[in-house]
Protein backbone atom coordinates (compact mmCIF):
# COMPACT_ATOMS: atom_id res chain seq x y z
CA UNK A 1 21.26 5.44 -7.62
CA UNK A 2 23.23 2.51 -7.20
CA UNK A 3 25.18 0.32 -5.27
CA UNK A 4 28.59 2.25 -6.51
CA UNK A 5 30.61 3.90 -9.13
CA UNK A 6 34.08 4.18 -8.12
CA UNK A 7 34.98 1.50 -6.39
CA UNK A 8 36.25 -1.14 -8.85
CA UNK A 9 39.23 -1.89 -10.69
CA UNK A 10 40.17 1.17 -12.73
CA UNK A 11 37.28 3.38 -11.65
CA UNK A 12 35.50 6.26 -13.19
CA UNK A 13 38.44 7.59 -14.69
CA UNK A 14 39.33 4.05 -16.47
CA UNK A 15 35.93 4.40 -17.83
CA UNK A 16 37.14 8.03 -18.50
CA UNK A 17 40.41 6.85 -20.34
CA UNK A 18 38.69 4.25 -22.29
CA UNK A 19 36.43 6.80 -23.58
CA UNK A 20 33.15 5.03 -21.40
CA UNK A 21 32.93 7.71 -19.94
CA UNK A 22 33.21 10.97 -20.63
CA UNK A 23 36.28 13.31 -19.39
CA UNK A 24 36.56 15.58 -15.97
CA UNK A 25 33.75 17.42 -14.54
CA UNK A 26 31.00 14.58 -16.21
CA UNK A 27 30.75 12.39 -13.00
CA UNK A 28 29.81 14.34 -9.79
CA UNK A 29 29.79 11.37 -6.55
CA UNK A 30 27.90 12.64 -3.90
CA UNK A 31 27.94 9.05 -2.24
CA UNK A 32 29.60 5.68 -3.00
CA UNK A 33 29.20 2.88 -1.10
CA UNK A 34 33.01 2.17 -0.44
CA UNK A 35 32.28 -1.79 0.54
CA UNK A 36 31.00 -2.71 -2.65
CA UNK A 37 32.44 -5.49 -5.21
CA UNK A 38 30.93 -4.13 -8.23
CA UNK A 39 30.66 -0.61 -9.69
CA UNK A 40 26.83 -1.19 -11.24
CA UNK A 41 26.50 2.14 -11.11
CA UNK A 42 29.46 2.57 -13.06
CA UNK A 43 28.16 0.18 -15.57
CA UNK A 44 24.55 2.21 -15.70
CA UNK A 45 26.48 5.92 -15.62
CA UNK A 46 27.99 4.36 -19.14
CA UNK A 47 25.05 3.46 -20.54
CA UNK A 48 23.17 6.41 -19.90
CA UNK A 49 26.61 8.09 -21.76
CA UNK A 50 26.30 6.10 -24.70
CA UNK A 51 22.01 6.49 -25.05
CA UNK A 52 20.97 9.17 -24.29
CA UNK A 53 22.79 12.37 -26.50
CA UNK A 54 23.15 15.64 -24.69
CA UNK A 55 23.79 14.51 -21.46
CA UNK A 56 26.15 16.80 -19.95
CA UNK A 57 26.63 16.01 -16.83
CA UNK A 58 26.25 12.58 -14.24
CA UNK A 59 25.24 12.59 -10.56
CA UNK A 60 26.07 9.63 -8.45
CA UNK A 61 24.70 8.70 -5.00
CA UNK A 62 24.57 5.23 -3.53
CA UNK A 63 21.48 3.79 -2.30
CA UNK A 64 22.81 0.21 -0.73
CA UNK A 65 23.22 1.76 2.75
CA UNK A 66 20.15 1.44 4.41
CA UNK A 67 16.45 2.62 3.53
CA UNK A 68 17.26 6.80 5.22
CA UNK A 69 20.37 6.94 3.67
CA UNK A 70 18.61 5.98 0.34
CA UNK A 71 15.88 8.49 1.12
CA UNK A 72 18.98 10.84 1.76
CA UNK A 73 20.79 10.38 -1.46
CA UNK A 74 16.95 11.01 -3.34
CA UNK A 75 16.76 14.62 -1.76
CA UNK A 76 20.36 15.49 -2.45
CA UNK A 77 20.29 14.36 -5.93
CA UNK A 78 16.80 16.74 -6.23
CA UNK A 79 18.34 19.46 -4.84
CA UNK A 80 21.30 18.95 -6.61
CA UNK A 81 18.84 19.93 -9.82
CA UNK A 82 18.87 16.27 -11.22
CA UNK A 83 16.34 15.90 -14.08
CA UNK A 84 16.05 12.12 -13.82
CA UNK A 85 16.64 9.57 -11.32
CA UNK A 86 17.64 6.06 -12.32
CA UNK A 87 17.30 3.89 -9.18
CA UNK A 88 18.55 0.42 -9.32
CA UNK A 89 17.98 -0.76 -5.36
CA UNK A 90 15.61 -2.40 -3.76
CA UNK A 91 14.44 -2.90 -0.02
CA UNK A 92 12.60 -5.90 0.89
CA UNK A 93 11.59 -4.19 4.36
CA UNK A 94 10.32 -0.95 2.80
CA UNK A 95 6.53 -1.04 3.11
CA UNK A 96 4.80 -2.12 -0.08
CA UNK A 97 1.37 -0.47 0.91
CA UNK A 98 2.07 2.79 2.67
CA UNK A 99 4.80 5.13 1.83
CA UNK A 100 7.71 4.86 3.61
CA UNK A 101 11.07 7.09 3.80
CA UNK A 102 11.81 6.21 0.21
CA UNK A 103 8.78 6.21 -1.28
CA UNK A 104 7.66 9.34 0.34
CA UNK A 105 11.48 10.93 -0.73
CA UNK A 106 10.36 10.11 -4.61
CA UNK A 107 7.10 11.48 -4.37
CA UNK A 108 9.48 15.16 -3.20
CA UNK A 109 11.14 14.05 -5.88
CA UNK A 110 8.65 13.73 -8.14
CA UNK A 111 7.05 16.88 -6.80
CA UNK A 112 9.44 18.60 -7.48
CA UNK A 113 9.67 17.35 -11.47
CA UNK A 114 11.56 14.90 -11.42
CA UNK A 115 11.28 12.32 -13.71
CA UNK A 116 11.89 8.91 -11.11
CA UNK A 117 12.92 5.21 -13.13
CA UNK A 118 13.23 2.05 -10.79
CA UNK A 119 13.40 -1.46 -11.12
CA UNK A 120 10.90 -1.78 -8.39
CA UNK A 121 9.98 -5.87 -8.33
CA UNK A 122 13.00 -6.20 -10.61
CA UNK A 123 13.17 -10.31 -9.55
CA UNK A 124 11.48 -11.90 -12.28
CA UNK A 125 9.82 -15.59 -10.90
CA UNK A 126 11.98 -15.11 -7.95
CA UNK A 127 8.48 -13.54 -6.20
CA UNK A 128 4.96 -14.71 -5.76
CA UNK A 129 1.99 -12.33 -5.62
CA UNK A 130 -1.58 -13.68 -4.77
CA UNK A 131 -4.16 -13.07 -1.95
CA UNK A 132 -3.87 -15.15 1.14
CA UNK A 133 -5.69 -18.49 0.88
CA UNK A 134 -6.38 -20.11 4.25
CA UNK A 135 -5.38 -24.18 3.92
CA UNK A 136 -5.18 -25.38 7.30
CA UNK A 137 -3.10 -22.36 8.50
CA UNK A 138 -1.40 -22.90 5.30
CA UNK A 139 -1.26 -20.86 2.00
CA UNK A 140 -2.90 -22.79 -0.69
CA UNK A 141 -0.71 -21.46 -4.03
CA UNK A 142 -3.61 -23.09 -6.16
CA UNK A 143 -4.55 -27.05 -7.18
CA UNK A 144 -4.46 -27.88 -3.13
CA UNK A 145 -0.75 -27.04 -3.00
CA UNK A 146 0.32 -25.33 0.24
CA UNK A 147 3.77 -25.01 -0.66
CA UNK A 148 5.20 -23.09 -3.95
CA UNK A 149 9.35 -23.82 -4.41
CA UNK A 150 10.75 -20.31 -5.79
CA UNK A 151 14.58 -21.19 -4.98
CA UNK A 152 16.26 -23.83 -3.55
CA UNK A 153 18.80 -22.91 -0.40
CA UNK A 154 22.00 -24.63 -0.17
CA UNK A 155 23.36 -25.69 3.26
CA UNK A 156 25.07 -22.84 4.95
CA UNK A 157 23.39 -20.02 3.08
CA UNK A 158 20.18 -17.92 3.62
CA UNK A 159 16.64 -16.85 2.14
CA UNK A 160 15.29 -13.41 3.13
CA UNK A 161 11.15 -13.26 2.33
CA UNK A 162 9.08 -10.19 3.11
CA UNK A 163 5.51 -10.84 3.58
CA UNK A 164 3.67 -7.61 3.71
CA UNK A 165 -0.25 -6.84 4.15
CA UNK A 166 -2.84 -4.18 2.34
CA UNK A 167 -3.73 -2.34 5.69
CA UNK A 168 -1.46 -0.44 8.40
């Protein structure tokens, strides 16, 4: 699961032709997200080619078009027969402390033997986790700050931040 895999300058079957990939019948697309700029999950399909022997055959299905169609393209991958899932999108608006579509779609998954990879959190010091510390209506971050800087926003461009709680 990606954001697509055939999308991109000379596709799968440049990856095919260049030997990236392997030949006809490897890659199966169930969905591609036709308004992407990069082919990551072209990128991660040739990876997996090269590192993991015995691999016979790929499954593709997009997961940048919304939270159910992600939740979709888990189930059809399972009943597809996939052994593993390797799930490279995030949602900022999925709930963090109940399941939601997706999470409850890899615990089917995962039910159902599935072996279930993500980069869940994959944003390095772009994030801050703590419990909330009441400073005058203000977070306190530690040392009396109330503020913590994790990226700067130029002028005509945007920040999304997800604050989530523990309870319902």
């Amino acid at each position: 699961i990606s954001d697509s895999i055939n999308q991109v300058g000379s596709k799968v079957a440049g990856s095919q032709a260049t030997g990236d990939l392997p030949g006809l019948g490897f890659v199966q697309v169930l969905l591609d997200d036709t308004g992407s700029v990069i082919d990551e999950g072209r990128a991660m399909a040739e990876i997996v080619s090269d590192e993991v022997p015995g691999v016979d055959r790929l499954i593709f299905s997009s997961g940048t078009l919304g939270a159910a169609s992600k939740a979709d393209s888990i189930n059809n991958l399972v009943d597809m027969g996939v052994d593993v899932i390797a799930d490279d999108i995030f949602y900022l608006g999925e709930p963090m402390f109940q399941d939601g579509q997706i999470a409850q779609a890899v615990d089917a998954a995962k039910a159902a033997g599935v072996t279930y990879f993500a980069s869940a959190g994959n944003r390095a010091r772009q994030s801050w986790e703590g419990t909330y510390n009441d400073s005058g209506g203000f977070q306190n971050f530690s040392g009396g700050d109330i503020t913590q800087t994790i990226v700067t926003v130029p002028n005509a461009r945007f920040i999304q931040v997800s604050q989530q709680w523990n309870e319902p």
